[in-house]
Protein backbone atom coordinates (compact mmCIF):
# COMPACT_ATOMS: atom_id res chain seq x y z
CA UNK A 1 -88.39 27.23 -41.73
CA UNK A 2 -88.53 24.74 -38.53
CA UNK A 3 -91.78 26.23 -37.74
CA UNK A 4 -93.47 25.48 -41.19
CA UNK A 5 -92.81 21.91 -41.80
CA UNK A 6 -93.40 21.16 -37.91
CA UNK A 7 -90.16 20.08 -36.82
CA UNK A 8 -87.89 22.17 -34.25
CA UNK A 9 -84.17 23.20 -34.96
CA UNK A 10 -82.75 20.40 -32.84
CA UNK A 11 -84.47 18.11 -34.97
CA UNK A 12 -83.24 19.19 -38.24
CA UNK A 13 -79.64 19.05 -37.37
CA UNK A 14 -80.13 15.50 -36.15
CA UNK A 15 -81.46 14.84 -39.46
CA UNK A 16 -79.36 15.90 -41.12
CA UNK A 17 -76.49 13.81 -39.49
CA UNK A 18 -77.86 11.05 -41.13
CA UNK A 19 -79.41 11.27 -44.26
CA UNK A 20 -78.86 9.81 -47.13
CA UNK A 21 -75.44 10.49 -49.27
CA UNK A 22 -73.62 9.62 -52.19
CA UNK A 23 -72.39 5.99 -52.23
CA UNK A 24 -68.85 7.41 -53.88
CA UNK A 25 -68.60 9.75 -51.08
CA UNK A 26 -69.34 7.68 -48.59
CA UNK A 27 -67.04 4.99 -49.74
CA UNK A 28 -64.16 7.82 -50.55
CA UNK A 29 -65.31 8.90 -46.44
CA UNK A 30 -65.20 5.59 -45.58
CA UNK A 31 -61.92 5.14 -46.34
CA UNK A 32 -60.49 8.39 -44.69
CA UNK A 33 -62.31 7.44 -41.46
CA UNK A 34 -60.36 4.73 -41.32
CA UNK A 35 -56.69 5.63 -42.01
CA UNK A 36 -56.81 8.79 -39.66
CA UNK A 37 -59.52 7.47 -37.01
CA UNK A 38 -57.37 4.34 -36.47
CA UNK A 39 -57.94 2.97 -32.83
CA UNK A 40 -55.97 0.25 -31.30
CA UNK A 41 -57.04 -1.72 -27.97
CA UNK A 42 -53.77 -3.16 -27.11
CA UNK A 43 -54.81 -2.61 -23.40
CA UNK A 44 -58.85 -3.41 -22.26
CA UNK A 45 -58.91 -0.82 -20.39
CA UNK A 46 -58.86 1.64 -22.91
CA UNK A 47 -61.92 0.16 -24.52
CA UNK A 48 -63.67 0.42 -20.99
CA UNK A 49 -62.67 4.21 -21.14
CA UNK A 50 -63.60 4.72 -24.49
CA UNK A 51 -67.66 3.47 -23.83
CA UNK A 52 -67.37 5.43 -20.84
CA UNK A 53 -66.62 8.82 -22.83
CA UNK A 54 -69.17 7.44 -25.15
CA UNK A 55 -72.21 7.17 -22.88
CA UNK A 56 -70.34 10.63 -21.19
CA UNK A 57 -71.22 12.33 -24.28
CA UNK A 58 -74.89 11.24 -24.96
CA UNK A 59 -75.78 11.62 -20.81
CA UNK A 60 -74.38 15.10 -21.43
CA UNK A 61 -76.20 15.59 -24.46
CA UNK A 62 -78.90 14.64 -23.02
CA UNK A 63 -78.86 16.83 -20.22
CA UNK A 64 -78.33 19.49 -22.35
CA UNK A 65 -81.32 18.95 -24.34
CA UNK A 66 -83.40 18.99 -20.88
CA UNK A 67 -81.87 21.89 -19.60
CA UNK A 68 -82.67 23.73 -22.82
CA UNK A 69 -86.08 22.44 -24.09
CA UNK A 70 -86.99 22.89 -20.16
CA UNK A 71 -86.49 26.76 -19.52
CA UNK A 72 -88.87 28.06 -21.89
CA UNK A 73 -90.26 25.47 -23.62
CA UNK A 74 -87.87 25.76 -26.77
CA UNK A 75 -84.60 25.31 -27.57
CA UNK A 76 -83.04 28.83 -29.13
CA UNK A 77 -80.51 29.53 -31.98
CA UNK A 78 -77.97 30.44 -28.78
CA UNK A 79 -78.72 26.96 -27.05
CA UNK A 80 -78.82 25.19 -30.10
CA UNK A 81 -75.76 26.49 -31.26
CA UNK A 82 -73.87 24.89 -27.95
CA UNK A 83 -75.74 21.64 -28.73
CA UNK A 84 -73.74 21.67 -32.05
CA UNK A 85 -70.92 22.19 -30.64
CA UNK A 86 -70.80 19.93 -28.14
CA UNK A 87 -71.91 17.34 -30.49
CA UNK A 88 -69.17 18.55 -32.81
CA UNK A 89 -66.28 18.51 -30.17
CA UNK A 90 -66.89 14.82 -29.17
CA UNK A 91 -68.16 13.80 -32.75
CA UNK A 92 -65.51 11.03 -33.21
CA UNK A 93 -67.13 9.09 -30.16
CA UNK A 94 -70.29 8.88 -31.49
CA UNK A 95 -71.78 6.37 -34.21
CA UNK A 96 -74.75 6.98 -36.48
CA UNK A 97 -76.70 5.14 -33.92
CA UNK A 98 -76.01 7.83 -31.01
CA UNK A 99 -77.02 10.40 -33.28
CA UNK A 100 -80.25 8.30 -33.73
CA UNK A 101 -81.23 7.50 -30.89
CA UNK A 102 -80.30 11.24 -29.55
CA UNK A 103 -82.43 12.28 -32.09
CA UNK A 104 -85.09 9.98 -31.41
CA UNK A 105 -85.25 11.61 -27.90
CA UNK A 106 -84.58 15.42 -29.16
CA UNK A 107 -88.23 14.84 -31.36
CA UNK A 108 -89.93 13.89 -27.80
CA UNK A 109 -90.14 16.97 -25.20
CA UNK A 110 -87.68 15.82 -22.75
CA UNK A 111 -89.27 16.18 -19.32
CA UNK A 112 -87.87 15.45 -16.42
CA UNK A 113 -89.76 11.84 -16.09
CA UNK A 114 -89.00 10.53 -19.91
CA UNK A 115 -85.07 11.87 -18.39
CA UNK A 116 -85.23 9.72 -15.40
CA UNK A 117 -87.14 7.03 -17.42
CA UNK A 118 -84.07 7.19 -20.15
CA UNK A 119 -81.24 7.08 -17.66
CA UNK A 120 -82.67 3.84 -15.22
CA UNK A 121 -83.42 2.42 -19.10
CA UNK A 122 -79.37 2.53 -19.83
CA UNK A 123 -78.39 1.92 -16.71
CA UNK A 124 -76.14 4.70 -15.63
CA UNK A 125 -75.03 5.57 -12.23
CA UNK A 126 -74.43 8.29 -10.07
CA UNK A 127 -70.64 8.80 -10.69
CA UNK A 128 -71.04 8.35 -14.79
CA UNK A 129 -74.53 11.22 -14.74
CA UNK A 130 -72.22 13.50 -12.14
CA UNK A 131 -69.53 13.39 -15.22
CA UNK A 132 -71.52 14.07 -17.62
CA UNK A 133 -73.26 17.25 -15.15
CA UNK A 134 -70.15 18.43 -15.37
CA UNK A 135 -69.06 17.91 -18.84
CA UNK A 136 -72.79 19.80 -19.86
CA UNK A 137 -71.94 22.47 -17.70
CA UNK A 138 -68.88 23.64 -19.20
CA UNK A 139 -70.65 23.34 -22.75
CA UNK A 140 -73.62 25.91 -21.26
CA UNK A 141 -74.55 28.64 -21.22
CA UNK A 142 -74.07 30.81 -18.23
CA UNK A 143 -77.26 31.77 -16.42
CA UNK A 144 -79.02 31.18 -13.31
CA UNK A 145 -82.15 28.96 -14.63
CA UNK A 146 -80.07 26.54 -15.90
CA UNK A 147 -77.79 26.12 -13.29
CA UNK A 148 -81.42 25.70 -11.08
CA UNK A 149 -82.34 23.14 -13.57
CA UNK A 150 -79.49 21.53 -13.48
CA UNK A 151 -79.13 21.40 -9.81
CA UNK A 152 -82.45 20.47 -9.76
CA UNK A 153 -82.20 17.34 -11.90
CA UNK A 154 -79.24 16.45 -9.91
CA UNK A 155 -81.40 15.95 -6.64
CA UNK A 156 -84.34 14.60 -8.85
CA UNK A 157 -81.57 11.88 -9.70
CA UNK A 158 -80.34 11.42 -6.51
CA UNK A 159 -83.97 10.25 -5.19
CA UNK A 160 -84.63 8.65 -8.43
CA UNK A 161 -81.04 6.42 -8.10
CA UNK A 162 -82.03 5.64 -3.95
């Protein structure tokens, strides 16, 4: 099916995050997300922690999406399925325009340059990309050419950050 109409797996399930729905149901959503997804920021730091955990999540989406596309060129049912569930795990952190613009990155092959080009764009530092290492590593799968990829984006960051 992703093969015919020229679009991969990993984009279809970001496109599918945000197309278009009912109005009812979105109101009727709407209105659920609200009572039981209720955040209060009685204390600033908690927002600080929050948009950390926030660009967490997409930095180790990201990586994710370079570790996979990069290890044979294509992103598998097996990889893709970790993807989702990554993305499913930490769903409440992320608006419709995270999904976007991971999307909007997921069409693109991600090599290592449009990576490094994407993380001096936003800004992040070492300690926030070492996180978010991490927090991709427990969502992967086990096996020796990612963990090279992924140590070997960790150095290409390192000399990139310097």
């Amino acid at each position: 099916m992703a093969k015919k109409s020229g679009y991969s797996k990993v984009q279809f399930f970001y496109m599918s995050k945000y197309k278009a729905i009912n109005p009812r149901r979105a109101d009727k959503m709407a209105r659920v997300y609200k009572k039981h997804a209720k955040v209060e920021y009685d204390n600033p730091n908690e927002t600080w922690k929050d948009a950390y955990h926030v660009n967490l999540v997409k930095l180790a989406l990201m990586i994710l999406l370079y570790v996979y596309s990069n290890d044979d060129e294509k992103v598998s049912r097996k990889e893709l399925k970790h993807i989702k569930k990554l993305n499913k795990e930490e769903e409440r952190y992320l608006t419709k325009d995270d999904q976007k613009e991971i999307y909007n990155l997921a069409v693109k092959k991600m090599t290592l340059s449009s990576f490094l080009e994407y993380v001096e764009k936003q800004d992040y530092k070492e300690n926030i990309f070492n996180d978010a290492c991490d927090r991709a590593k427990k969502s992967m799968i086990k096996n020796r050419v990612y963990d090279r990829l992924l140590d070997n984006l960790k150095e290409e960051f390192k000399r990139y950050a310097s």
